[in-house]
PDB file of N, CA and C in Angstrom:
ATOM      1  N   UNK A   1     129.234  48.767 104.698  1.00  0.00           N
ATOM      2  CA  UNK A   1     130.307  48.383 105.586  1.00  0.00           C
ATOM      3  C   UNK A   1     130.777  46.985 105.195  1.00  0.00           C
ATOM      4  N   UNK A   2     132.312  46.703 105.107  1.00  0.00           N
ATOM      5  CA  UNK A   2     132.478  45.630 104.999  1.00  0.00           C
ATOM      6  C   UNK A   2     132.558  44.715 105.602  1.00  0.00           C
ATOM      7  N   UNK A   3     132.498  43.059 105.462  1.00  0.00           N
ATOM      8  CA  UNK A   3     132.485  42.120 106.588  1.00  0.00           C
ATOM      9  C   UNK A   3     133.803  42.335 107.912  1.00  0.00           C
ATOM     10  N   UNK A   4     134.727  42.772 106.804  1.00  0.00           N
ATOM     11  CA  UNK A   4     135.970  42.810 108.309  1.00  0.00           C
ATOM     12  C   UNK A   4     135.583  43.975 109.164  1.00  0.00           C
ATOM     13  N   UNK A   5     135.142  45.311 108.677  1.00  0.00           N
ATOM     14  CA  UNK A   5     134.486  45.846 109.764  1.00  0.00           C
ATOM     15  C   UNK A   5     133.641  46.011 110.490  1.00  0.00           C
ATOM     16  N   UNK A   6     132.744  45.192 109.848  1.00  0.00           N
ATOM     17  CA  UNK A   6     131.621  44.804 110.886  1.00  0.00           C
ATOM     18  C   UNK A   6     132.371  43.671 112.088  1.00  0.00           C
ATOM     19  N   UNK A   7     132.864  42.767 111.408  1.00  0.00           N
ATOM     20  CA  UNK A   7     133.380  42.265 111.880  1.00  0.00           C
ATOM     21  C   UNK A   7     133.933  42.640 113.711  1.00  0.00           C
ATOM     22  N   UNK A   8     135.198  43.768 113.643  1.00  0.00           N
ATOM     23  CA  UNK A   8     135.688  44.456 114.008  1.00  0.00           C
ATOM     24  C   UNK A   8     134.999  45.010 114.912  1.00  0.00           C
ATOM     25  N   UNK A   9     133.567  45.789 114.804  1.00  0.00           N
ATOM     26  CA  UNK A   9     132.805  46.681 114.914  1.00  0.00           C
ATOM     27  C   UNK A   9     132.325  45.731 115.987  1.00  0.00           C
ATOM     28  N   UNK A  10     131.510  44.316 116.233  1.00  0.00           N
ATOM     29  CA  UNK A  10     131.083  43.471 116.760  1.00  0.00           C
ATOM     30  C   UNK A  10     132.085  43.485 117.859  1.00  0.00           C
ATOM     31  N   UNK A  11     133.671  43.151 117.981  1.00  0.00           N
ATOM     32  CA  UNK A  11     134.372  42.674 118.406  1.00  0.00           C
ATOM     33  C   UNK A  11     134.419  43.701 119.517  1.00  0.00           C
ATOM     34  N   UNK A  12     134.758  45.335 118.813  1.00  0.00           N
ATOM     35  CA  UNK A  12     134.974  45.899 119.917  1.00  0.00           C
ATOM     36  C   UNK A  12     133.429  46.102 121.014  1.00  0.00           C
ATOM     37  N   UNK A  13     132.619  46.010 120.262  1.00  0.00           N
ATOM     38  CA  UNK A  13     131.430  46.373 120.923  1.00  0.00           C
ATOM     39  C   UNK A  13     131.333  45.054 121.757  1.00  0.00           C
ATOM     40  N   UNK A  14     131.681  43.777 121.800  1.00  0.00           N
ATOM     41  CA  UNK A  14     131.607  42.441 122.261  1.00  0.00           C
ATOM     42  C   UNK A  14     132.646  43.078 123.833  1.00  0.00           C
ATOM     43  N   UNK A  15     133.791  43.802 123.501  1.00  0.00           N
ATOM     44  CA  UNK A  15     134.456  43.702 124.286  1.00  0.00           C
ATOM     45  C   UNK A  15     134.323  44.685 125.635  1.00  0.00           C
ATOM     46  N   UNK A  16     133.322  45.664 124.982  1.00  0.00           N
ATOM     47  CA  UNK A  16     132.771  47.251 125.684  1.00  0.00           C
ATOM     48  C   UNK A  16     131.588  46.500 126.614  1.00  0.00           C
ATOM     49  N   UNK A  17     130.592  45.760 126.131  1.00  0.00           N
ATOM     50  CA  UNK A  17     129.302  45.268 127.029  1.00  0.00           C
ATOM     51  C   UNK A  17     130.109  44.201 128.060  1.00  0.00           C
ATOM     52  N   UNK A  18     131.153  43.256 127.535  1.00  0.00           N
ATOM     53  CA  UNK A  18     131.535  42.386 128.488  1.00  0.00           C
ATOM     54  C   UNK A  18     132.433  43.609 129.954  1.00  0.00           C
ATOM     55  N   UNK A  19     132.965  44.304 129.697  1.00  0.00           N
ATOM     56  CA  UNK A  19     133.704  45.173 130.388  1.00  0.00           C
ATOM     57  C   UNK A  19     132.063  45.924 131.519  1.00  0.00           C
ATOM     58  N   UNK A  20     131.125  46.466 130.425  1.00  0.00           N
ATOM     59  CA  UNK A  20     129.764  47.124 130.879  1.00  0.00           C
ATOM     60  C   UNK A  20     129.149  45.766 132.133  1.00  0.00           C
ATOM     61  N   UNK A  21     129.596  44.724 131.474  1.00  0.00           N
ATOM     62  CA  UNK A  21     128.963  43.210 132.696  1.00  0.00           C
ATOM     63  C   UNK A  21     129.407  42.748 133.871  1.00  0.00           C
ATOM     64  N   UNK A  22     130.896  43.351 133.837  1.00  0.00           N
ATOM     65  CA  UNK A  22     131.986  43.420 134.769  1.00  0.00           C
ATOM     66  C   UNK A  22     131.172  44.201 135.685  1.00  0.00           C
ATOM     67  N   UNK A  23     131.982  45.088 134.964  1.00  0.00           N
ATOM     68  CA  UNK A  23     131.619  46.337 136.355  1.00  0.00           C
ATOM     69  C   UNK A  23     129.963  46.180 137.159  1.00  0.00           C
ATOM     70  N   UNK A  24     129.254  45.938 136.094  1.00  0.00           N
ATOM     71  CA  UNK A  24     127.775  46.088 136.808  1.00  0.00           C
ATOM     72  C   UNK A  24     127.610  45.244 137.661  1.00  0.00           C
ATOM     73  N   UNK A  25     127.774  43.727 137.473  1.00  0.00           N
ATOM     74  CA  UNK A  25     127.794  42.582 138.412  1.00  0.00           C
ATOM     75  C   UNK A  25     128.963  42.810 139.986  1.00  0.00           C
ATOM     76  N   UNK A  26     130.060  42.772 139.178  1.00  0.00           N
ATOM     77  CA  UNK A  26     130.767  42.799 140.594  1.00  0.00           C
ATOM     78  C   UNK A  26     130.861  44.019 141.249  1.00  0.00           C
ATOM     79  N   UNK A  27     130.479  45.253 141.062  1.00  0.00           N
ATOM     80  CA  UNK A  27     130.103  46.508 141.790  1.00  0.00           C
ATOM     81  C   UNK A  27     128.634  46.689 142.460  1.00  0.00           C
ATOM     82  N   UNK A  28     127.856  45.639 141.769  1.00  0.00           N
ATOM     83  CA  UNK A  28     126.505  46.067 141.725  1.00  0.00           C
ATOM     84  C   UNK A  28     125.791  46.775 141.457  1.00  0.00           C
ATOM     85  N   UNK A  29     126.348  47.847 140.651  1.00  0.00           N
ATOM     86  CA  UNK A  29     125.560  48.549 139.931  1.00  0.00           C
ATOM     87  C   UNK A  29     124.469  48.719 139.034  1.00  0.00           C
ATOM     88  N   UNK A  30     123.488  49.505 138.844  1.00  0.00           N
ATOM     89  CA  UNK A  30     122.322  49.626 138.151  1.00  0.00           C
ATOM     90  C   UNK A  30     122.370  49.530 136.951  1.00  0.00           C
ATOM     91  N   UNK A  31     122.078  48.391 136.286  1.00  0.00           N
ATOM     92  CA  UNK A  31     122.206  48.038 134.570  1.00  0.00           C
ATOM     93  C   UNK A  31     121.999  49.466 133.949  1.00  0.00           C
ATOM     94  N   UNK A  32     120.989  50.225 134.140  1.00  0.00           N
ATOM     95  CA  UNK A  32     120.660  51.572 133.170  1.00  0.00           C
ATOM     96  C   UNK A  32     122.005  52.565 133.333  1.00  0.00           C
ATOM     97  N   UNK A  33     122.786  52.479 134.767  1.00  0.00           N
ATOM     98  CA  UNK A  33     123.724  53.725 135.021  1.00  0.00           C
ATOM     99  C   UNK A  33     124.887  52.905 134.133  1.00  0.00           C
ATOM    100  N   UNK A  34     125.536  52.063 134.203  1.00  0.00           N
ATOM    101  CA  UNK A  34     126.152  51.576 133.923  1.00  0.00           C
ATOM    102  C   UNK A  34     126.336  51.585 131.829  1.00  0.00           C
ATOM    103  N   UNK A  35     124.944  51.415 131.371  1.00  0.00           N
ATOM    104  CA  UNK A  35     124.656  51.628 130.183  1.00  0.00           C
ATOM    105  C   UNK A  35     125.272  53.105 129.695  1.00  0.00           C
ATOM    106  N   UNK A  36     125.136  54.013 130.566  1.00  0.00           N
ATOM    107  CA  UNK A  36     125.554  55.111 130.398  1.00  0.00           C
ATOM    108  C   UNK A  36     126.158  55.663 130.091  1.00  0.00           C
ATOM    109  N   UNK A  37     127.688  54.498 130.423  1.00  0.00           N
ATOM    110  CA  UNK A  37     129.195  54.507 130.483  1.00  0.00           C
ATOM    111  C   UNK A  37     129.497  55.341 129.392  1.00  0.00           C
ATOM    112  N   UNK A  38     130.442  56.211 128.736  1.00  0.00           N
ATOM    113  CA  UNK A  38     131.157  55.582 127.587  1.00  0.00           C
ATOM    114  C   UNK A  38     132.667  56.070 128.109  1.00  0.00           C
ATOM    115  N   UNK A  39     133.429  56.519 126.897  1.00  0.00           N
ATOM    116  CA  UNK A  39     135.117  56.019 127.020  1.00  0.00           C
ATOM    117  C   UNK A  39     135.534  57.372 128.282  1.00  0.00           C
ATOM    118  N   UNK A  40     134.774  58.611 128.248  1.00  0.00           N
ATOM    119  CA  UNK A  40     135.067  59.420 129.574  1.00  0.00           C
ATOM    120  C   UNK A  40     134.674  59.529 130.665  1.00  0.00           C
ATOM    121  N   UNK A  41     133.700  58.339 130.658  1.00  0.00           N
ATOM    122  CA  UNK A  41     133.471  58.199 132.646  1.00  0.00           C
ATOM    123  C   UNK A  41     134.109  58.200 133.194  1.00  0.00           C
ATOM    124  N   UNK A  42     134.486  58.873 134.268  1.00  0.00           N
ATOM    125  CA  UNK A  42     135.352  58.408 135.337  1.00  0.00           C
ATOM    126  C   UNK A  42     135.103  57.365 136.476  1.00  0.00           C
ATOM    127  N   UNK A  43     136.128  56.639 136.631  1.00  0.00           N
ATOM    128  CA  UNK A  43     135.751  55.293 137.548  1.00  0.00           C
ATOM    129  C   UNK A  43     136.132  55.379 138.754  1.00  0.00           C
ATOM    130  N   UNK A  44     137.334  55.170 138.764  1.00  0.00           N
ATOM    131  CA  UNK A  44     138.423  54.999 140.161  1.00  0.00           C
ATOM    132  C   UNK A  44     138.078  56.496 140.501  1.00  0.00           C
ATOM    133  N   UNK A  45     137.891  56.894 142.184  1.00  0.00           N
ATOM    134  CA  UNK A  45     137.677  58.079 142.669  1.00  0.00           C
ATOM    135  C   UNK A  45     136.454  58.708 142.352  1.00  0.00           C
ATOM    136  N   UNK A  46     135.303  58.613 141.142  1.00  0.00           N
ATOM    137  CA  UNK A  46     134.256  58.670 141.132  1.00  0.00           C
ATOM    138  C   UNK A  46     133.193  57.908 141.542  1.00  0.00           C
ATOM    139  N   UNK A  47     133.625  56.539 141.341  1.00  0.00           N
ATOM    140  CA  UNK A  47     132.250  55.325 141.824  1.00  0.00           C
ATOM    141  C   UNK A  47     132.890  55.466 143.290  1.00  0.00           C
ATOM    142  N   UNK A  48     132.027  55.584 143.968  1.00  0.00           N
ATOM    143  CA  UNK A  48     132.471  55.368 145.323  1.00  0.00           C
ATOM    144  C   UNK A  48     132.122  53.523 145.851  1.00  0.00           C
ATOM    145  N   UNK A  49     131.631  53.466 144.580  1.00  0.00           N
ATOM    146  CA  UNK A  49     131.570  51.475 144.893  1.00  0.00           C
ATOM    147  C   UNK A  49     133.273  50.569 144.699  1.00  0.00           C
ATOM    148  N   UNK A  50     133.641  51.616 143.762  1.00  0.00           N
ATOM    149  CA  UNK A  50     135.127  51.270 143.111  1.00  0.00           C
ATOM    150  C   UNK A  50     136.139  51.754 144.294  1.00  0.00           C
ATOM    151  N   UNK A  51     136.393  50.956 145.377  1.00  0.00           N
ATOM    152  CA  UNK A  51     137.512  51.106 146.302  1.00  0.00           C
ATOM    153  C   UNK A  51     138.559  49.856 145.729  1.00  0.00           C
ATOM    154  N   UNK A  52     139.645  50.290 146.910  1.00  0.00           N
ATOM    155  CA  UNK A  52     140.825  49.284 146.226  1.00  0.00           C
ATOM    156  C   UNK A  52     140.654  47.559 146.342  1.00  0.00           C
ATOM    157  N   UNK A  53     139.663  47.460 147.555  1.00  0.00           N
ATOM    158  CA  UNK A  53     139.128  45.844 147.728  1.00  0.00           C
ATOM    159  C   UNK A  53     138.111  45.722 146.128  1.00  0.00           C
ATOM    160  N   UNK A  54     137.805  46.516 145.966  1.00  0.00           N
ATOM    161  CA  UNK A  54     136.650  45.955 144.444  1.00  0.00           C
ATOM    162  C   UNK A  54     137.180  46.036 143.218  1.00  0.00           C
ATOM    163  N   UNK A  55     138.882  46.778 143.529  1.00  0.00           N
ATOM    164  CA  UNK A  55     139.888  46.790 142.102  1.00  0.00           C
ATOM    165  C   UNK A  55     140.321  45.655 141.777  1.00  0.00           C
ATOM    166  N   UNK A  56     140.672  44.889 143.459  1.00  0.00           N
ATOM    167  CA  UNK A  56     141.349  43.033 143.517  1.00  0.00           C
ATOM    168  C   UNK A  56     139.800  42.549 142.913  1.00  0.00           C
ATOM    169  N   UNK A  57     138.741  42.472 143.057  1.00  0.00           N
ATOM    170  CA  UNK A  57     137.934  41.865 142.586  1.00  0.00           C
ATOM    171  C   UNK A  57     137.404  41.355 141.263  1.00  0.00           C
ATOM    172  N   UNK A  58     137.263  43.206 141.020  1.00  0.00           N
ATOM    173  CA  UNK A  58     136.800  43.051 139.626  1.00  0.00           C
ATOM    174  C   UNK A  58     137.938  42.878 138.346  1.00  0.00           C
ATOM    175  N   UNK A  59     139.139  42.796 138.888  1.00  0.00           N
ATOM    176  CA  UNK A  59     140.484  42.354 138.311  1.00  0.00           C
ATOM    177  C   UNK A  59     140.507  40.081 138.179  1.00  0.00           C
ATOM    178  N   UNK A  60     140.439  40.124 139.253  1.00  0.00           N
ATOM    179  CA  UNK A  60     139.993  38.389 139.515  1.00  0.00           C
ATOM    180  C   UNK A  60     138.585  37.920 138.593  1.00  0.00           C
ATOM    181  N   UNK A  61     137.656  38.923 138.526  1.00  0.00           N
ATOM    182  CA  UNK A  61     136.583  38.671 137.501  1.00  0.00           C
ATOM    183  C   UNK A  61     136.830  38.989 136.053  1.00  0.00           C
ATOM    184  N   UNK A  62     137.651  39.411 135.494  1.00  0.00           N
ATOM    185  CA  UNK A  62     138.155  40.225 134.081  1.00  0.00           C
ATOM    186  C   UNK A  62     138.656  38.711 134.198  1.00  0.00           C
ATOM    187  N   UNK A  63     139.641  38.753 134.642  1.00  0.00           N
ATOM    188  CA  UNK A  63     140.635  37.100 134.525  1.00  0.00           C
ATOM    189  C   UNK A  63     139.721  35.953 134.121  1.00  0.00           C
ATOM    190  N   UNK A  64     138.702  35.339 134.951  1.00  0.00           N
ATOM    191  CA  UNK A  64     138.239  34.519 134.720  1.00  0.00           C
ATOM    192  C   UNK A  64     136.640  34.619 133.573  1.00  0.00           C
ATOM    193  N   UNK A  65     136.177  35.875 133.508  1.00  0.00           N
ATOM    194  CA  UNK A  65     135.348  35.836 132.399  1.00  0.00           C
ATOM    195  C   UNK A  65     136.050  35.608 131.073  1.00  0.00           C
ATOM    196  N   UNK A  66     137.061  36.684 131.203  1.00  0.00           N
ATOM    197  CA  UNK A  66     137.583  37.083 129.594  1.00  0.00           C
ATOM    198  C   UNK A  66     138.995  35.824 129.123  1.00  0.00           C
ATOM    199  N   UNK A  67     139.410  34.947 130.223  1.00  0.00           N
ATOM    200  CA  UNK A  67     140.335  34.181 130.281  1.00  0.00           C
ATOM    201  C   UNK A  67     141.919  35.005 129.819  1.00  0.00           C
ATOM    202  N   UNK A  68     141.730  35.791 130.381  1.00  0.00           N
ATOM    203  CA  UNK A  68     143.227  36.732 130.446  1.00  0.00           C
ATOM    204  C   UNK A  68     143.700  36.356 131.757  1.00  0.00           C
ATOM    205  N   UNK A  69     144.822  36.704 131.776  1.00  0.00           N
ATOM    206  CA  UNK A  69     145.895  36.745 133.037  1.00  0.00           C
ATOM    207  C   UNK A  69     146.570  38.147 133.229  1.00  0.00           C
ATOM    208  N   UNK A  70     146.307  38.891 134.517  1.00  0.00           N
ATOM    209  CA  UNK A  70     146.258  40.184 134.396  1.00  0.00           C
ATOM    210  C   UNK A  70     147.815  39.982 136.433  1.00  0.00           C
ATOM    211  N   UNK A  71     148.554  40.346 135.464  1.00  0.00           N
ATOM    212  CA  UNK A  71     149.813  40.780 136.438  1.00  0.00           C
ATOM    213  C   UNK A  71     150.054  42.012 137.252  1.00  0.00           C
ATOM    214  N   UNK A  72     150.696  42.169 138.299  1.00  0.00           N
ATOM    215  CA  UNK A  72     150.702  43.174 139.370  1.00  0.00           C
ATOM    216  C   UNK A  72     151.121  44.310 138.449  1.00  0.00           C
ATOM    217  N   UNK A  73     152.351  44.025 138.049  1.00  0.00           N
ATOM    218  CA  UNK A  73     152.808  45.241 137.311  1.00  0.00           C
ATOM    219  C   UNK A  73     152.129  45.527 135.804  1.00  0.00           C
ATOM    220  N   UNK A  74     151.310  45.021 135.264  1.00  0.00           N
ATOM    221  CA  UNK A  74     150.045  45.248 134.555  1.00  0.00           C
ATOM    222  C   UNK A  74     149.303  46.433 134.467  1.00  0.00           C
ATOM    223  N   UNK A  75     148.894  46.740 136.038  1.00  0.00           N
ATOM    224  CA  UNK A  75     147.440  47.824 136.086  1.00  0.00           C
ATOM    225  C   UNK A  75     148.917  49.049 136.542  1.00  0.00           C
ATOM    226  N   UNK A  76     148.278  49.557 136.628  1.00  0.00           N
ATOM    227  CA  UNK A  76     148.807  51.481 136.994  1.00  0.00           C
ATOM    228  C   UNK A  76     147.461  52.083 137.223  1.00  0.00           C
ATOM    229  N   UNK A  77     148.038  53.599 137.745  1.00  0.00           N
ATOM    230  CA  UNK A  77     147.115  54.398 138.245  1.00  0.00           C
ATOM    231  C   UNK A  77     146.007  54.724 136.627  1.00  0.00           C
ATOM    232  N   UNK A  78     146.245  54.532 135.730  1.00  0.00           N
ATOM    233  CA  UNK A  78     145.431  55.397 134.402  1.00  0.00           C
ATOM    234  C   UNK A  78     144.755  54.288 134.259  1.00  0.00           C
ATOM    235  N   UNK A  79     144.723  52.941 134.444  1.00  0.00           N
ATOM    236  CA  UNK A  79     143.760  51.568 133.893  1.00  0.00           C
ATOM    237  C   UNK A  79     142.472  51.802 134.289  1.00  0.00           C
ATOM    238  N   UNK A  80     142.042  52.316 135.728  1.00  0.00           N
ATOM    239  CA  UNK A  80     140.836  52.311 136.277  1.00  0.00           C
ATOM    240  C   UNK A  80     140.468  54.137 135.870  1.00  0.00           C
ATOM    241  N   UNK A  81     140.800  54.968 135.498  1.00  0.00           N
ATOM    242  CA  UNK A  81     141.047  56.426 135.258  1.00  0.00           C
ATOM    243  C   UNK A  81     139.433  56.439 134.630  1.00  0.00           C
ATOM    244  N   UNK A  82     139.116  55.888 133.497  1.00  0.00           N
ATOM    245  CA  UNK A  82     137.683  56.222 132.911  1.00  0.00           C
ATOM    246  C   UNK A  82     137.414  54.894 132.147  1.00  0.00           C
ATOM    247  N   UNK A  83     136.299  54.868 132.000  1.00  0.00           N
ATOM    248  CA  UNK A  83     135.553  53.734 131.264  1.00  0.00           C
ATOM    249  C   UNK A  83     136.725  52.811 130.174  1.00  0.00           C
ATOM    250  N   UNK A  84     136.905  54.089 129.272  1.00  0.00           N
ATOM    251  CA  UNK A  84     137.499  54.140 127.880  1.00  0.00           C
ATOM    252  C   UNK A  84     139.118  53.602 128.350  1.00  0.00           C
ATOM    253  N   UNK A  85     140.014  53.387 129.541  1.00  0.00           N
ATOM    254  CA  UNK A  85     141.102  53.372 129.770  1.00  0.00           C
ATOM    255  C   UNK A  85     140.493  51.977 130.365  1.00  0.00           C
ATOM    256  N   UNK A  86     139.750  51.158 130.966  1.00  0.00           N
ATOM    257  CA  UNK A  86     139.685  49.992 131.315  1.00  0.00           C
ATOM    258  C   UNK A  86     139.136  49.370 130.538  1.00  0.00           C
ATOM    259  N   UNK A  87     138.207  49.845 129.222  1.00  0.00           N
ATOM    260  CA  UNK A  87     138.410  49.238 127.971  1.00  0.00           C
ATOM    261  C   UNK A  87     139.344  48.956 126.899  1.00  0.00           C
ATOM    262  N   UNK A  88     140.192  49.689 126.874  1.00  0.00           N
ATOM    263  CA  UNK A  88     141.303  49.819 126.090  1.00  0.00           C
ATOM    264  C   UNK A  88     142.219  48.554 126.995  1.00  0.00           C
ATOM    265  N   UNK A  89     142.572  48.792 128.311  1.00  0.00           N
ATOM    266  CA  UNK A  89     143.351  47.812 128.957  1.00  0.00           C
ATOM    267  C   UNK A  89     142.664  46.592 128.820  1.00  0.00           C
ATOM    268  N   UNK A  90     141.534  46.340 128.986  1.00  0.00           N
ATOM    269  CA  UNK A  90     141.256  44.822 128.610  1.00  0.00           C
ATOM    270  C   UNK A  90     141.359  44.260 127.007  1.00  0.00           C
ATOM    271  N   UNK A  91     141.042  45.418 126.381  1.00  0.00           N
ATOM    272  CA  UNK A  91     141.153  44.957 124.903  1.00  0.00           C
ATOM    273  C   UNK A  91     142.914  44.679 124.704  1.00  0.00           C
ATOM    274  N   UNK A  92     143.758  44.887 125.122  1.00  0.00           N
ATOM    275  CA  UNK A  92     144.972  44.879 125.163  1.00  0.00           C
ATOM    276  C   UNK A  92     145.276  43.483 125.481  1.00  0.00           C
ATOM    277  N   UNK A  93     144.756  43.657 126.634  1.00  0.00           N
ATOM    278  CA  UNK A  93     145.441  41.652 127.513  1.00  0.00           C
ATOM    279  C   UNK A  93     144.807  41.017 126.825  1.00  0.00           C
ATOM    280  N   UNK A  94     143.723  41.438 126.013  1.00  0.00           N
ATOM    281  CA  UNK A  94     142.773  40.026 124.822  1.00  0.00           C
ATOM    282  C   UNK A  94     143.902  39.849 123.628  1.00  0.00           C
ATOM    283  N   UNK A  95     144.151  40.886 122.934  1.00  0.00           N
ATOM    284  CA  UNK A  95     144.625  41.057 121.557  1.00  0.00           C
ATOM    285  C   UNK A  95     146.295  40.606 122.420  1.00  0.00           C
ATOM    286  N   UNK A  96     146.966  40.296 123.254  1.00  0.00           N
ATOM    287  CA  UNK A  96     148.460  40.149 123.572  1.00  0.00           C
ATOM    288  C   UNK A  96     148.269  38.533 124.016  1.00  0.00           C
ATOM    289  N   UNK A  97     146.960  38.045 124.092  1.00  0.00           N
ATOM    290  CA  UNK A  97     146.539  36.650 124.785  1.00  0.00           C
ATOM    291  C   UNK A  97     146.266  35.834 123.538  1.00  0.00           C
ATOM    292  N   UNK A  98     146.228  36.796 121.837  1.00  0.00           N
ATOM    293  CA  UNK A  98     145.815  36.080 121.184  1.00  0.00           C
ATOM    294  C   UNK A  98     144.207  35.721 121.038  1.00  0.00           C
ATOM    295  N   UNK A  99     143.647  36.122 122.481  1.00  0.00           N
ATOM    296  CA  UNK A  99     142.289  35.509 122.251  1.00  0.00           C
ATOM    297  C   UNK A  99     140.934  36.088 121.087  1.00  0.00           C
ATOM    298  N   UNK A 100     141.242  37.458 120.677  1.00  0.00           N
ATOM    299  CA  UNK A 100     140.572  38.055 119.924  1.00  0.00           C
ATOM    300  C   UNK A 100     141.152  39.434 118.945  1.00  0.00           C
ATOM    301  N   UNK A 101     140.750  39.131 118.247  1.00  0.00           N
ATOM    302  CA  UNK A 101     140.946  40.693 117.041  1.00  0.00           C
ATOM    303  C   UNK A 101     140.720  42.062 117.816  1.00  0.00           C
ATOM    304  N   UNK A 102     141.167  42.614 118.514  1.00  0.00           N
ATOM    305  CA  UNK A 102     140.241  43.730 119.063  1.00  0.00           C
ATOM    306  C   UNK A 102     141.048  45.098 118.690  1.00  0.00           C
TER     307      UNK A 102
END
């Protein structure tokens, strides 16, 4: 493998555990369930921890871990949809913020 894809490889995986740290901390969820995740979990309507008060939350925590700025008209109904769709949306506001390769 080459350095840029390892590279790469790091980055997205950097960006999947920070997303995996999110959710676990500000939901409270069980580090092992949470490990579990991958891109077809379903979130919104499955976690019954994930109501619309813990969407403002863990939205205010994305902001200030990942130093993105995340706008009203930003999220839609598909952002919180599965694991893999609130990874993809954060890797988005990183790579449009400049802050990382992702």
């Amino acid at each position: 493998m080459s350095p840029e894809a390892r590279s790469a490889l790091k980055t997205m995986t950097s960006v999947t555990e920070d997303v995996r740290a999110i959710l676990r901390d500000t939901l409270s969820l069980d580090e092992a369930r949470v490990a579990q995740f991958d891109e077809n979990t379903p979130l919104f309507g499955a976690l019954p921890e994930l109501d619309s008060m813990a969407v403002a939350t863990l939205l205010t925590e994305m902001e200030d871990r990942l130093g993105i700025l995340i706008e009203d008209d930003d999220i839609d109904a598909e952002t919180f949809d599965t694991f893999g769709t609130l990874v993809a949306f954060v890797r988005g506001k990183l790579a449009a913020s400049g802050a990382a390769e992702v």
